[in-house]
C-alpha atoms as a PDB file:
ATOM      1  CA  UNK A   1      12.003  13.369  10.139  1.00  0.00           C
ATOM      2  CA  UNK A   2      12.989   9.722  11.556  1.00  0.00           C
ATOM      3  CA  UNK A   3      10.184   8.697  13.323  1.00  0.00           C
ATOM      4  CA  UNK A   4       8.505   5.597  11.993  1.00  0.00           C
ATOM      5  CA  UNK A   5       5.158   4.340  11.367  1.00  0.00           C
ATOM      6  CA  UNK A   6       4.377   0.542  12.075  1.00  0.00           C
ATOM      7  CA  UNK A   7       1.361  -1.251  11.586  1.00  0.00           C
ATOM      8  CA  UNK A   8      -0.142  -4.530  12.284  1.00  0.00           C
ATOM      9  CA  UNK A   9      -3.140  -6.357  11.446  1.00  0.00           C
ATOM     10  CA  UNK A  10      -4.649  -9.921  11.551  1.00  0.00           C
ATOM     11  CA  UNK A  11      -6.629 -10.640   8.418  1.00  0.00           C
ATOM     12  CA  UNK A  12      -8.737 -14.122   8.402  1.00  0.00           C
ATOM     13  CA  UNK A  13      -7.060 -14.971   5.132  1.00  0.00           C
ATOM     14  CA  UNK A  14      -4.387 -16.258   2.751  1.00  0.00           C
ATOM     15  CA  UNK A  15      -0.876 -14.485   2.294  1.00  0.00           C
ATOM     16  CA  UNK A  16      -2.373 -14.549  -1.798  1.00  0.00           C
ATOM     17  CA  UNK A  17      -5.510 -13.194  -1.583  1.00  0.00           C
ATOM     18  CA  UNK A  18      -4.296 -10.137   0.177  1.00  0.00           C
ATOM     19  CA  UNK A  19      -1.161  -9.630  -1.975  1.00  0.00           C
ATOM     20  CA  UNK A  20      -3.965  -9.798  -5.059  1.00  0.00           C
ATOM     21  CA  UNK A  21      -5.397  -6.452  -2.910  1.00  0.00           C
ATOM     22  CA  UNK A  22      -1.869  -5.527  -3.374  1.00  0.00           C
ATOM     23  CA  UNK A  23      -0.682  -5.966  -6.932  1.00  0.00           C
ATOM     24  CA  UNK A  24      -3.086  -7.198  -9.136  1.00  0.00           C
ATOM     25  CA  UNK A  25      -5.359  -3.953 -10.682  1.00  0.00           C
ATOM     26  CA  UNK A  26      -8.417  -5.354 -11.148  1.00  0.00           C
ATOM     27  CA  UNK A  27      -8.554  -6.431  -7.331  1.00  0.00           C
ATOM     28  CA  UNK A  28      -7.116  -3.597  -5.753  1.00  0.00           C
ATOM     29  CA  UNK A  29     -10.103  -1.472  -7.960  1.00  0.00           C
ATOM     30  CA  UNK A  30     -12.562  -3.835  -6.448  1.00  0.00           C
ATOM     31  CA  UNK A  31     -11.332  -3.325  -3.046  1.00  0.00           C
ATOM     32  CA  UNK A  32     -10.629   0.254  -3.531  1.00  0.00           C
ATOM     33  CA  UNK A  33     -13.868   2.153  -5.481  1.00  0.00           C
ATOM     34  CA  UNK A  34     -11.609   5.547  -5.529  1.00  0.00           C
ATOM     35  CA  UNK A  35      -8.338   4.355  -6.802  1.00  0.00           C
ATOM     36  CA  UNK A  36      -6.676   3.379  -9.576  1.00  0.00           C
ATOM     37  CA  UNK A  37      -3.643   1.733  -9.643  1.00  0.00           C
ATOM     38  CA  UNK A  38      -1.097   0.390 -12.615  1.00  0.00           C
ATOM     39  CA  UNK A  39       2.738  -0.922 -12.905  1.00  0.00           C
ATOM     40  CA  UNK A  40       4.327  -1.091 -15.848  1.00  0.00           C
ATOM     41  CA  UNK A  41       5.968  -4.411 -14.188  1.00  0.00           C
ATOM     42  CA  UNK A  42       5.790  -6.254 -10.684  1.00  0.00           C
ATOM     43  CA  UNK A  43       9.538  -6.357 -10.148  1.00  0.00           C
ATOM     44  CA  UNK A  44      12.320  -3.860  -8.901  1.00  0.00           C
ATOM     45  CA  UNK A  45      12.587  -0.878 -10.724  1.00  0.00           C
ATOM     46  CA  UNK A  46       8.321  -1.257 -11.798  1.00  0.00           C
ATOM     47  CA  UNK A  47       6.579   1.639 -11.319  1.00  0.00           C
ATOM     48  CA  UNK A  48       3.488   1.971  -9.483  1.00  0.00           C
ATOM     49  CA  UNK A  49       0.831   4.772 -10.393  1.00  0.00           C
ATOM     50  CA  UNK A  50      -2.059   5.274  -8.064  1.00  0.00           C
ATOM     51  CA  UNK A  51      -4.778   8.066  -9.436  1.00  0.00           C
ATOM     52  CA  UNK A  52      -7.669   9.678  -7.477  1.00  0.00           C
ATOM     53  CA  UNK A  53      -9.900  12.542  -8.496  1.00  0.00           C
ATOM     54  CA  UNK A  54     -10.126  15.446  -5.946  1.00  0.00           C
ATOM     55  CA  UNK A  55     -12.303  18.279  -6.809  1.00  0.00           C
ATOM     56  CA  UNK A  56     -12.572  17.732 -10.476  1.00  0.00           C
ATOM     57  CA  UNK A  57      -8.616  17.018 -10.818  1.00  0.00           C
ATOM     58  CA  UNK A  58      -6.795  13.881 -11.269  1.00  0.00           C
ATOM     59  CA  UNK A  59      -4.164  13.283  -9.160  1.00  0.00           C
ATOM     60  CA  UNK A  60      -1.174  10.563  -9.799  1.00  0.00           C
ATOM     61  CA  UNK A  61       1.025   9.909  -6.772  1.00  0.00           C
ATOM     62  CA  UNK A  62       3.799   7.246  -8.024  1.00  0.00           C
ATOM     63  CA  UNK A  63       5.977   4.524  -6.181  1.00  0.00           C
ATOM     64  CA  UNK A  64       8.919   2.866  -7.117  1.00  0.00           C
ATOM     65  CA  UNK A  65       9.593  -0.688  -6.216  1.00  0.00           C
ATOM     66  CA  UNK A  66      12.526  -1.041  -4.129  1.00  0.00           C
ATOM     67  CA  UNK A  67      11.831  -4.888  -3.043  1.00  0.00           C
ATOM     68  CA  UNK A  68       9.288  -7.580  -3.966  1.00  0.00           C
ATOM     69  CA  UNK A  69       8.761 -11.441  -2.949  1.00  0.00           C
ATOM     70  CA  UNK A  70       5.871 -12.415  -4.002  1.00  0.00           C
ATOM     71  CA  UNK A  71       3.060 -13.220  -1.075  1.00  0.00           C
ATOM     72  CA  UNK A  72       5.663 -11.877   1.155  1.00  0.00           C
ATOM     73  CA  UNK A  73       7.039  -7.988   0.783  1.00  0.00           C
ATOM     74  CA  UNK A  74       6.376  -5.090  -1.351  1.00  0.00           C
ATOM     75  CA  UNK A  75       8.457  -2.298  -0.250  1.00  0.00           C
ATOM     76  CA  UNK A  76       8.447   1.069  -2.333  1.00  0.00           C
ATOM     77  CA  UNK A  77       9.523   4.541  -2.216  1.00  0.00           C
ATOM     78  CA  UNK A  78       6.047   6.439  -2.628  1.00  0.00           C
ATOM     79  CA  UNK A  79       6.397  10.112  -4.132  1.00  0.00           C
ATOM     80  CA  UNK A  80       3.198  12.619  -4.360  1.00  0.00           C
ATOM     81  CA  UNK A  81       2.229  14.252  -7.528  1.00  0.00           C
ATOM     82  CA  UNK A  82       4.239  17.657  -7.800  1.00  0.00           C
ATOM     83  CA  UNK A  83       6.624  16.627  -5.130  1.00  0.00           C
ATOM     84  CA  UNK A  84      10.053  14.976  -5.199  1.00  0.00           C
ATOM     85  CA  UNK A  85       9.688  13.579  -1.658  1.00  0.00           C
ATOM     86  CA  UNK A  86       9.719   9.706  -1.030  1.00  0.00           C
ATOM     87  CA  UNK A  87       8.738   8.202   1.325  1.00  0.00           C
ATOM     88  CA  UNK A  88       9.930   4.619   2.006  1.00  0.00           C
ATOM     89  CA  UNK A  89       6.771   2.286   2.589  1.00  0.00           C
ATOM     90  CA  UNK A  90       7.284  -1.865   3.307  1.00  0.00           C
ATOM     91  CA  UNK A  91       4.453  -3.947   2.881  1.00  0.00           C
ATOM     92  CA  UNK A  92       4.904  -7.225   5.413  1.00  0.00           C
ATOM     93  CA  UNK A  93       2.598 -10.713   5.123  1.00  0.00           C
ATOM     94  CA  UNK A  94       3.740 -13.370   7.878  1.00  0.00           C
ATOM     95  CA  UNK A  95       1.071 -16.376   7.826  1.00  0.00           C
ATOM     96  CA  UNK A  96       0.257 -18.156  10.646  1.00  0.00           C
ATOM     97  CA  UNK A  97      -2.561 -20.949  10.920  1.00  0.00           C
ATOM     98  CA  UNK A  98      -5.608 -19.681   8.718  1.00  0.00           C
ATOM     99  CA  UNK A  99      -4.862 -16.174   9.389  1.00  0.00           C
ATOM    100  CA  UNK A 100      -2.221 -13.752   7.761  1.00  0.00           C
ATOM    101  CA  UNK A 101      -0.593 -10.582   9.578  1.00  0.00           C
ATOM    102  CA  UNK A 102       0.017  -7.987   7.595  1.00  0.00           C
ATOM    103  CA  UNK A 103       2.323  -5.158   8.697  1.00  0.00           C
ATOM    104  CA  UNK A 104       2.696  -1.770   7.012  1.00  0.00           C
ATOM    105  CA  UNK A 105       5.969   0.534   7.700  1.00  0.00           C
ATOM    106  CA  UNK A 106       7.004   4.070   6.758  1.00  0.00           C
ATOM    107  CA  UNK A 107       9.997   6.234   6.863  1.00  0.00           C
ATOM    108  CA  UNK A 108      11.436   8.997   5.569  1.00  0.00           C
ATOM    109  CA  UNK A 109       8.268  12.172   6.084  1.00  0.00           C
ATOM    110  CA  UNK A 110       9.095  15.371   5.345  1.00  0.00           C
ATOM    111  CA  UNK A 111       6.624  16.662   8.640  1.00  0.00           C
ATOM    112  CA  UNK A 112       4.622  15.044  11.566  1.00  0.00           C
ATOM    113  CA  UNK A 113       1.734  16.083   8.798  1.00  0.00           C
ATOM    114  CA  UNK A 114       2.796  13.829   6.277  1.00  0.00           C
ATOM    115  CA  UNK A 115       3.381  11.249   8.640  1.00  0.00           C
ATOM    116  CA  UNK A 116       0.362  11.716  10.537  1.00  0.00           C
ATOM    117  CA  UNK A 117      -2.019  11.759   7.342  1.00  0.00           C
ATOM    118  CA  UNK A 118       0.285   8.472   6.028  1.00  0.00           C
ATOM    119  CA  UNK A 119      -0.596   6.376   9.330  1.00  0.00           C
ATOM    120  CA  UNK A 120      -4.657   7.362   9.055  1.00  0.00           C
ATOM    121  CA  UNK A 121      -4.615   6.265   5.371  1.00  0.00           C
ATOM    122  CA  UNK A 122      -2.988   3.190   6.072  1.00  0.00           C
ATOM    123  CA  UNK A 123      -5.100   2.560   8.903  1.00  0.00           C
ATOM    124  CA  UNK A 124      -8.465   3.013   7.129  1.00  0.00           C
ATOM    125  CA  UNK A 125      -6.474   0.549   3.913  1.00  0.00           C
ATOM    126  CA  UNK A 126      -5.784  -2.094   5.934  1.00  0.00           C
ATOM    127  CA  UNK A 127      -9.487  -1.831   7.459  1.00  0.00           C
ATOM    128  CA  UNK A 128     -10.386  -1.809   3.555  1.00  0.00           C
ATOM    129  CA  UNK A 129      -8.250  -5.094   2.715  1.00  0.00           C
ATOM    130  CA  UNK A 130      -9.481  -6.701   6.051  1.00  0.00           C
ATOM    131  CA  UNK A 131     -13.054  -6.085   4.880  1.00  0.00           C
ATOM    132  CA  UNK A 132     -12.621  -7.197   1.349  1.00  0.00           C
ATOM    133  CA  UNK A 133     -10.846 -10.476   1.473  1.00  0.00           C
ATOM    134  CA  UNK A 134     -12.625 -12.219   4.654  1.00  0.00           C
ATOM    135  CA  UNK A 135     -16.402 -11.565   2.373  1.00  0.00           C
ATOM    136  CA  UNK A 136     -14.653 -13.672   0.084  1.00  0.00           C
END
């Protein structure tokens, strides 16, 4: 499927406080109660585990860095548990004056499913980031 999901958001912040949300642990598990995420190292080829329980089961989706500058991009290729599917996802922060826009893209779903449910997640984290780093 080639369609593509972009989106933007203006975040009353620094470019570094929301790419802590993005790579450092301990942040993103403040920010993000039902998550946990690791890397084995914040560079390409690092990756990214992110585990959730659902009904009693853990589940570990992985992503595989791709692209980093720091404060700047992240872009992965994200892969479900129990799936080889990836889906390529680009993190984007562009400062401007006190605020920061941050931009989240995906490619590559398998159905208009996957890329529905992708877009409503993102949505609702980018709600999540907004909320955490302007109470700061």
């Amino acid at each position: 499927m080639n369609e593509v999901v972009l989106l933007n958001i203006s975040i009353d912040s620094s470019a570094d406080s929301i790419w802590k949300v993005l790579t450092d642990e301990q942040v993103f598990a403040a920010c993000f109660e039902n998550i946990k995420m690791t890397c084995n190292g914040w560079k390409v080829g690092g990756v990214i585990q992110f585990e959730t329980q659902r009904n009693g089961e853990t589940i570990v989706d992985e992503a595989l860095i791709t692209s980093i500058l720091e404060n700047e991009r992240l872009r992965y290729n994200y892969k479900k548990q129990n799936t080889n599917h990836e889906i390529e996802v680009i993190f984007s922060l562009k400062p401007s004056g006190n605020f920061t826009y941050l931009s989240i893209e995906g490619k590559d779903f398998v159905d208009e499913f996957e890329r529905s449910h992708s877009e409503n997640t993102w949505i609702n984290m980018m709600q999540a980031i907004k909320k955490y780093v302007q109470k700061k």
